[in-house]
PDB file of N, CA and C in Angstrom:
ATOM      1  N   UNK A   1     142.582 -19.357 157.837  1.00  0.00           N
ATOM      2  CA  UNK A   1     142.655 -17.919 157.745  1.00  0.00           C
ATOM      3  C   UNK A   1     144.042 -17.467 158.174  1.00  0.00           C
ATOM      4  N   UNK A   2     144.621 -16.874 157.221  1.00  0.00           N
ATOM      5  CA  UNK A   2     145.648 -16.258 157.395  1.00  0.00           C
ATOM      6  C   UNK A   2     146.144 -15.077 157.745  1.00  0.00           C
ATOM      7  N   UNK A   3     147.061 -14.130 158.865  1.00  0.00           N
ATOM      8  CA  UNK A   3     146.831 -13.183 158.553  1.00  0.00           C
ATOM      9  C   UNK A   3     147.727 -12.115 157.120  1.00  0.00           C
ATOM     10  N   UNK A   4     148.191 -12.679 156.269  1.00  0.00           N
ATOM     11  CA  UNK A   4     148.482 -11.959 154.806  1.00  0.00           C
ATOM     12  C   UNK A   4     147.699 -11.476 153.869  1.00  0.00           C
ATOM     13  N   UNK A   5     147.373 -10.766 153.430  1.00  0.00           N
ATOM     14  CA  UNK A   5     146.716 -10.386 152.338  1.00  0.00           C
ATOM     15  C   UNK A   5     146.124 -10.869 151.261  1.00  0.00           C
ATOM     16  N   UNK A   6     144.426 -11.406 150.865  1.00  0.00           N
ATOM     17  CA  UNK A   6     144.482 -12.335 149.884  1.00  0.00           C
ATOM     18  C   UNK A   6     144.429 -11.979 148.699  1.00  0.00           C
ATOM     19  N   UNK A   7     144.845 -12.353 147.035  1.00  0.00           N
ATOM     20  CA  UNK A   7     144.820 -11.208 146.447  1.00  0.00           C
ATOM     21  C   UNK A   7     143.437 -11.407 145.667  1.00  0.00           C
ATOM     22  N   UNK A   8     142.008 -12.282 146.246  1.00  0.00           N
ATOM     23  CA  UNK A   8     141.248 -12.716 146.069  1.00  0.00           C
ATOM     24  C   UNK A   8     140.263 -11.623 146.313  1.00  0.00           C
ATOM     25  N   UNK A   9     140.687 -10.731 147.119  1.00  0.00           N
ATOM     26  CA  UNK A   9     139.908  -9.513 147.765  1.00  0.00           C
ATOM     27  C   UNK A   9     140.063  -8.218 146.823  1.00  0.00           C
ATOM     28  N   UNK A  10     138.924  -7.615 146.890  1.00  0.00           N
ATOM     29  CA  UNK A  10     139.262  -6.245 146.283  1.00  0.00           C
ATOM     30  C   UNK A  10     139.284  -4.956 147.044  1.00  0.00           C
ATOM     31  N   UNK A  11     140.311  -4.421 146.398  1.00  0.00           N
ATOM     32  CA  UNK A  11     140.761  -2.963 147.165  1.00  0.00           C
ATOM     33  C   UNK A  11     139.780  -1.882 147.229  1.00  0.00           C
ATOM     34  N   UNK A  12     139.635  -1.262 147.681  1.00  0.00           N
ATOM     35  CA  UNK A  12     138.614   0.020 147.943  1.00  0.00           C
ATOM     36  C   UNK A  12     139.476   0.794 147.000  1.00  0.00           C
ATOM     37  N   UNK A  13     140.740   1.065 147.326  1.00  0.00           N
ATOM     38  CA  UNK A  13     141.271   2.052 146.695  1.00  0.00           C
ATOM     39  C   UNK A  13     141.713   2.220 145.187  1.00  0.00           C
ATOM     40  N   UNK A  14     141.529   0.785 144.557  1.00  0.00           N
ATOM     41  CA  UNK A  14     141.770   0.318 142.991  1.00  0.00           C
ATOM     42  C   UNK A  14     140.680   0.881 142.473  1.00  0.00           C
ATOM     43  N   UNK A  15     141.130   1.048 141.285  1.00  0.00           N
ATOM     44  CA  UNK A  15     139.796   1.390 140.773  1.00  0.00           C
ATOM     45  C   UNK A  15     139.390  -0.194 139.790  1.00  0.00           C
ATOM     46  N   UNK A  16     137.919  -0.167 140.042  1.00  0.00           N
ATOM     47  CA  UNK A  16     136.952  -1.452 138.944  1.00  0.00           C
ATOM     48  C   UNK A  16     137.042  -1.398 137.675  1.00  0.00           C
ATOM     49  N   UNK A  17     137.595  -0.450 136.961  1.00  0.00           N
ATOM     50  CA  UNK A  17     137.213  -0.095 135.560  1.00  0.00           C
ATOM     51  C   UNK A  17     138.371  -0.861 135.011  1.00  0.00           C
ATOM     52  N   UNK A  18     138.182  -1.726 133.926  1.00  0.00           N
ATOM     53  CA  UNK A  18     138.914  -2.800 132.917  1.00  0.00           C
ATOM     54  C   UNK A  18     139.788  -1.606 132.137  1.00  0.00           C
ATOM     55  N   UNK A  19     139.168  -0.631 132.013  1.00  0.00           N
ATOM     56  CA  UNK A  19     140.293   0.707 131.189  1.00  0.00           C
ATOM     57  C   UNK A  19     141.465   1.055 132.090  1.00  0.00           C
ATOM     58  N   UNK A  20     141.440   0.883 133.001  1.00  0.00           N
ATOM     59  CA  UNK A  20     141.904   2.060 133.809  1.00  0.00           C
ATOM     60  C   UNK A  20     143.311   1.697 133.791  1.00  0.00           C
ATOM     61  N   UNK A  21     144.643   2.764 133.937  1.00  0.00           N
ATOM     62  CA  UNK A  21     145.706   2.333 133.483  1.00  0.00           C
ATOM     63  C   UNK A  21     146.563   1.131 134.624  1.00  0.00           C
ATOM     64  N   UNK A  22     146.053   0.907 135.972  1.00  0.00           N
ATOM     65  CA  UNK A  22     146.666  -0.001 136.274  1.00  0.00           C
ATOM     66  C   UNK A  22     146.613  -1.476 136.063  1.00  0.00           C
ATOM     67  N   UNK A  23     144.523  -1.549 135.027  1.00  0.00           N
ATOM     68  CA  UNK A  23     145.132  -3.243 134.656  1.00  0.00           C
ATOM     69  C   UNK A  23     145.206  -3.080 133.305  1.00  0.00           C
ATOM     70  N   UNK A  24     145.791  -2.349 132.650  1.00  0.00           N
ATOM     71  CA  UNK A  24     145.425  -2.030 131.276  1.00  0.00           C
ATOM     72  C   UNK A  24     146.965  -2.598 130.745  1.00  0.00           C
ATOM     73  N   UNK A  25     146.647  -3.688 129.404  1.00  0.00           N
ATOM     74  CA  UNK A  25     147.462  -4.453 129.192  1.00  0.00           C
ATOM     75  C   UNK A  25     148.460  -3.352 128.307  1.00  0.00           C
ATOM     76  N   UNK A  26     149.967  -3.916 128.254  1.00  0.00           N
ATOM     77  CA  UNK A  26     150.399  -3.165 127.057  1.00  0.00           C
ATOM     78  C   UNK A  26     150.003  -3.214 125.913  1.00  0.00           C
ATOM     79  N   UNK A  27     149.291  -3.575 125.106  1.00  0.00           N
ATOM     80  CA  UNK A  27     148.678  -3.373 123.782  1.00  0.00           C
ATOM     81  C   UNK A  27     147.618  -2.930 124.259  1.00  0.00           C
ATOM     82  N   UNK A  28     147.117  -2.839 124.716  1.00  0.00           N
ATOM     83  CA  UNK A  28     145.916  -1.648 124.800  1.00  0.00           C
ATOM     84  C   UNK A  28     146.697   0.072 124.983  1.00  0.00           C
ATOM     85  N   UNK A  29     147.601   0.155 125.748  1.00  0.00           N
ATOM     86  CA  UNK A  29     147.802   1.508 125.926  1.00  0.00           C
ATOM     87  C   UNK A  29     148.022   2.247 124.360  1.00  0.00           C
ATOM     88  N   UNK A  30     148.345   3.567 124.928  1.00  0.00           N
ATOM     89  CA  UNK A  30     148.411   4.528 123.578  1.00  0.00           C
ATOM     90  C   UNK A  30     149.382   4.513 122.790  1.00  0.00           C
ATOM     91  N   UNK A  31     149.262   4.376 121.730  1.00  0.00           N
ATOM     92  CA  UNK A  31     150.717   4.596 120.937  1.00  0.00           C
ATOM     93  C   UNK A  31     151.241   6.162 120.387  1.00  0.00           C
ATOM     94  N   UNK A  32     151.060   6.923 121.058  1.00  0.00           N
ATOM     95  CA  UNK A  32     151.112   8.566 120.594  1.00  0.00           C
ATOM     96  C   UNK A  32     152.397   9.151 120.843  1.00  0.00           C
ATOM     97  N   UNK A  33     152.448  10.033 120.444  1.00  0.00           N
ATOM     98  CA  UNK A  33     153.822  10.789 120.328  1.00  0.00           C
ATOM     99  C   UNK A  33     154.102  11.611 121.789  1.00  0.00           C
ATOM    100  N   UNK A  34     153.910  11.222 122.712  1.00  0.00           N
ATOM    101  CA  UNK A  34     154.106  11.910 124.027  1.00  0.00           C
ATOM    102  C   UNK A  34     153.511  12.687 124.559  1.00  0.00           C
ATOM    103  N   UNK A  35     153.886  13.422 125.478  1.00  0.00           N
ATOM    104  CA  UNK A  35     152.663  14.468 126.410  1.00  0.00           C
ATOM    105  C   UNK A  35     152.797  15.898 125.593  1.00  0.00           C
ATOM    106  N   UNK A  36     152.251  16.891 126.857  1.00  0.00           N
ATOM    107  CA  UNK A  36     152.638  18.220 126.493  1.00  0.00           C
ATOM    108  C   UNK A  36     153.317  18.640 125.697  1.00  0.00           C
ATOM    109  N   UNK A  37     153.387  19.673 124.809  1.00  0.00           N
ATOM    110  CA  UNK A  37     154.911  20.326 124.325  1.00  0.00           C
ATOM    111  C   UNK A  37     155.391  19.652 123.048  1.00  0.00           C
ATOM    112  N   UNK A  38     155.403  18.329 122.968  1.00  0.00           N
ATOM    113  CA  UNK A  38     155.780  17.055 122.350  1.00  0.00           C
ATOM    114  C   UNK A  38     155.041  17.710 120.904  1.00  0.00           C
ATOM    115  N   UNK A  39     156.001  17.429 119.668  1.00  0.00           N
ATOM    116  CA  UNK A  39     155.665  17.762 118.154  1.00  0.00           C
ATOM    117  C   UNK A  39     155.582  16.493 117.411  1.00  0.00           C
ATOM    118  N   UNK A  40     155.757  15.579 118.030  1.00  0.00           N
ATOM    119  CA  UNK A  40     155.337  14.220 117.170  1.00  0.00           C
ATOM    120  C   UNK A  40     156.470  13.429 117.295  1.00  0.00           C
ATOM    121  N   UNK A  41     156.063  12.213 117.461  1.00  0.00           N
ATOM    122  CA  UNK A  41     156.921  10.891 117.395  1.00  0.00           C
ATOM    123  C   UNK A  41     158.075  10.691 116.541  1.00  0.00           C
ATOM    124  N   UNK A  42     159.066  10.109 116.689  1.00  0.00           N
ATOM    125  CA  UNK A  42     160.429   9.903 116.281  1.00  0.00           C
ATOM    126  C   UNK A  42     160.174   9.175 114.642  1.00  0.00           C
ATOM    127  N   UNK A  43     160.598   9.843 113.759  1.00  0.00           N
ATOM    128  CA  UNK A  43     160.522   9.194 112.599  1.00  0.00           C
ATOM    129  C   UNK A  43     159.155   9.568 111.660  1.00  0.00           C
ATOM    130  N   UNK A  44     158.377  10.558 112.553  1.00  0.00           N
ATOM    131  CA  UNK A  44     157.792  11.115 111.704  1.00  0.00           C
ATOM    132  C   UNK A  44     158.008  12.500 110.805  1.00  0.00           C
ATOM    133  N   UNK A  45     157.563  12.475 109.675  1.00  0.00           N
ATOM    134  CA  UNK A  45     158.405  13.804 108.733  1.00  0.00           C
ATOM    135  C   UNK A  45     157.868  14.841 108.702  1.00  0.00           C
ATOM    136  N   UNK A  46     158.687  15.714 108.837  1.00  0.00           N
ATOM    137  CA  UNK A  46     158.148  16.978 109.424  1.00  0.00           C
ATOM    138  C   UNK A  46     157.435  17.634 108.742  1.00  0.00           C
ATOM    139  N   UNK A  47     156.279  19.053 109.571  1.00  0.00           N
ATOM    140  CA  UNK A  47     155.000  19.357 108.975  1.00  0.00           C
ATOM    141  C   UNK A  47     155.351  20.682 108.525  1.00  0.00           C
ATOM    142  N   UNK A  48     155.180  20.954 107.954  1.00  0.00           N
ATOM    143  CA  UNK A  48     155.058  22.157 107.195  1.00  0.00           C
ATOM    144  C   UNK A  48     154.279  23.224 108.049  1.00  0.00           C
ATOM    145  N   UNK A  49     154.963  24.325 108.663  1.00  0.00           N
ATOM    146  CA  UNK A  49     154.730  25.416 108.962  1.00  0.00           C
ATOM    147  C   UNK A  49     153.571  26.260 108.530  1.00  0.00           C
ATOM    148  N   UNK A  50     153.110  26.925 109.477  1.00  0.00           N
ATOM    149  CA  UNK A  50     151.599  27.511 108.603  1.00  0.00           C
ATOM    150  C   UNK A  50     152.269  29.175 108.296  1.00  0.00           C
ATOM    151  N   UNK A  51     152.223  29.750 107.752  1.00  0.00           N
ATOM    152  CA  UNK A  51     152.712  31.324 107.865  1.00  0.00           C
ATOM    153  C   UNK A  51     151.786  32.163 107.974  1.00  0.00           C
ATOM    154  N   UNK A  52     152.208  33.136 108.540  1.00  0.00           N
ATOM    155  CA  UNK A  52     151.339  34.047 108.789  1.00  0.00           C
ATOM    156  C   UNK A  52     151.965  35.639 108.511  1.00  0.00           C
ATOM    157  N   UNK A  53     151.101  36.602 108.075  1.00  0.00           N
ATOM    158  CA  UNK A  53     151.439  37.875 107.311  1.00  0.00           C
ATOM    159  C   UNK A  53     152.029  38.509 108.579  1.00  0.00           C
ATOM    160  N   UNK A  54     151.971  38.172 109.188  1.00  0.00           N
ATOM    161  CA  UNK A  54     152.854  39.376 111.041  1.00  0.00           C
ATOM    162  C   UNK A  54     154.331  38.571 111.038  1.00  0.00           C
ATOM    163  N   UNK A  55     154.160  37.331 110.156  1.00  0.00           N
ATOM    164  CA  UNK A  55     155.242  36.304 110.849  1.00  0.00           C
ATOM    165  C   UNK A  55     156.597  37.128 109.451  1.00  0.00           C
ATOM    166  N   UNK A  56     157.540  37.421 110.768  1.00  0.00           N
ATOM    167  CA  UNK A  56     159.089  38.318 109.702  1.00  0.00           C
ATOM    168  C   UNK A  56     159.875  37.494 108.876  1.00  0.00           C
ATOM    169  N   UNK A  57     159.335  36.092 108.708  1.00  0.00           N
ATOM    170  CA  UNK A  57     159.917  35.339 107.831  1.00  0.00           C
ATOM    171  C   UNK A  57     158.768  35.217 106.192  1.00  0.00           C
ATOM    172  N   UNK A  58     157.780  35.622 106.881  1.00  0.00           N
ATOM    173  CA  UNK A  58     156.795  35.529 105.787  1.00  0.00           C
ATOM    174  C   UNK A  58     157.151  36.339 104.224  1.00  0.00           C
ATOM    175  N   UNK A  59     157.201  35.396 103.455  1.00  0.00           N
ATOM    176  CA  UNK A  59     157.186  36.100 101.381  1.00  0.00           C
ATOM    177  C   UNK A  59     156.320  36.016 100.509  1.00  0.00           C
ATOM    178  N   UNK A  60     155.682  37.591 100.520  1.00  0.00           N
ATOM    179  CA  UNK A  60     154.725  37.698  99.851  1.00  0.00           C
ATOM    180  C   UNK A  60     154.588  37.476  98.839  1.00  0.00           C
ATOM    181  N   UNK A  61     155.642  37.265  97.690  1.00  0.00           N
ATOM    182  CA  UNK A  61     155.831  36.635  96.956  1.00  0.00           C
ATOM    183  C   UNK A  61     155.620  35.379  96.643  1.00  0.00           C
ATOM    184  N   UNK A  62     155.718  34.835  97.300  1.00  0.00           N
ATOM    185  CA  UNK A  62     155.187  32.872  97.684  1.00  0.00           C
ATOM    186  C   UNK A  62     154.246  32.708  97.633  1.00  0.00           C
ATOM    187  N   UNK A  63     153.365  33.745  98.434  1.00  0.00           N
ATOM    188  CA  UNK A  63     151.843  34.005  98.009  1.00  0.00           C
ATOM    189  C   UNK A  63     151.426  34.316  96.984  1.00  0.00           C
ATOM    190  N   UNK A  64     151.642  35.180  96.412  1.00  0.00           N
ATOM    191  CA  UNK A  64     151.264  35.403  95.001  1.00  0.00           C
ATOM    192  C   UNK A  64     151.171  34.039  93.963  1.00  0.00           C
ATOM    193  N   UNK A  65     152.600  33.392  93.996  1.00  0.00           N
ATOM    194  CA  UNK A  65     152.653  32.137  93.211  1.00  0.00           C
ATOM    195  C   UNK A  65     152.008  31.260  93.187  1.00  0.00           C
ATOM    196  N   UNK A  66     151.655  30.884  94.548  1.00  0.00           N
ATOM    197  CA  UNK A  66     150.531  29.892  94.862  1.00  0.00           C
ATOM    198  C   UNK A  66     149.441  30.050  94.569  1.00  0.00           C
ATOM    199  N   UNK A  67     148.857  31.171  94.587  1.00  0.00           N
ATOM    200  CA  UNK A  67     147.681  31.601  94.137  1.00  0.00           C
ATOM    201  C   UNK A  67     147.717  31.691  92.551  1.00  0.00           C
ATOM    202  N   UNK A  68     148.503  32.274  91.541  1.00  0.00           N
ATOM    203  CA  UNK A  68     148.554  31.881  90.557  1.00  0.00           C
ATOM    204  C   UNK A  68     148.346  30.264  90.019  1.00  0.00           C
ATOM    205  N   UNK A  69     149.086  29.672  90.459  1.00  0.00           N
ATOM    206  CA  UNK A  69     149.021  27.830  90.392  1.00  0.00           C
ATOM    207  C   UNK A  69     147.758  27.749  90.675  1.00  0.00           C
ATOM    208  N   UNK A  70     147.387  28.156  91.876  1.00  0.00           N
ATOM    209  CA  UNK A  70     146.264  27.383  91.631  1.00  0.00           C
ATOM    210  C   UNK A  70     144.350  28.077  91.245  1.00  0.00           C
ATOM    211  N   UNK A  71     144.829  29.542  90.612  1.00  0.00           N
ATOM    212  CA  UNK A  71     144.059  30.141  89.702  1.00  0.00           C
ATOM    213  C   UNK A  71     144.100  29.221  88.220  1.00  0.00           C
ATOM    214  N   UNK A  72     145.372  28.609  88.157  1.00  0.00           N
ATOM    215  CA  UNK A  72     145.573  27.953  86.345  1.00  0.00           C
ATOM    216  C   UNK A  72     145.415  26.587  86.811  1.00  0.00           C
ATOM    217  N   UNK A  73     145.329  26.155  87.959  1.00  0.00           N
ATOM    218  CA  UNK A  73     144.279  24.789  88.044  1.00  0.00           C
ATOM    219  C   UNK A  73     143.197  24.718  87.681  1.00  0.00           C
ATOM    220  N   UNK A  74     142.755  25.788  88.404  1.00  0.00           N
ATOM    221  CA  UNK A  74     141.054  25.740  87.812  1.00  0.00           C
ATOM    222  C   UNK A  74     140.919  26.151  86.703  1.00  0.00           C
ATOM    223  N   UNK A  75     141.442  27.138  85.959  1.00  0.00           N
ATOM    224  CA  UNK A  75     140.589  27.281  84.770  1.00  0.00           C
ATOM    225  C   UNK A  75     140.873  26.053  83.815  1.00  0.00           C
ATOM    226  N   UNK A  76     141.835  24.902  83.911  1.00  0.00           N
ATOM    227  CA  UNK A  76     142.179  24.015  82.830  1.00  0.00           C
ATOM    228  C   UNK A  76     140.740  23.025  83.003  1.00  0.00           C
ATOM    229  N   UNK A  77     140.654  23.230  81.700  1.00  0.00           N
ATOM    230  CA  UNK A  77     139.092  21.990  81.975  1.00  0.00           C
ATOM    231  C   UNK A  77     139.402  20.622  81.872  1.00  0.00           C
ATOM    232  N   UNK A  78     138.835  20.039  82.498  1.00  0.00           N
ATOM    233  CA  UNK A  78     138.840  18.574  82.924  1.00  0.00           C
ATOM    234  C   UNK A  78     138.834  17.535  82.000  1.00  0.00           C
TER     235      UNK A  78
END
């Protein structure tokens, strides 16, 4: 008996769970685009903006078109 630490023993303060991030191997962790705030990972291509009728960049015109297109989608029969 020694007095050092064995690492045969378990900690109270570890946690038991095989998930948990301190024995969690690197290929198990997440591969995601970062925390908070974060708009997506490096090298991904960018998303297209949603608009909105309050928003001062918004063209109502754009709207219209789109909706035309895809009024003459549908009526072309299949």
């Amino acid at each position: 008996m020694g007095y050092g630490k064995s690492d045969d023993t378990r900690k109270e303060r570890h946690s038991g769970n095989p998930k948990s991030s301190v024995n969690a191997d690197v290929a198990q962790k997440k591969e995601g685009a970062g925390g908070k705030y974060t708009w997506g990972a490096a090298g991904d291509p960018p998303a297209d903006a949603a608009m909105d009728k309050g928003d001062p960049n918004y063209d109502s015109e754009e709207d219209e078109h789109e909706r035309k297109v895809n009024d003459e989608a549908t009526l072309q029969p299949k």
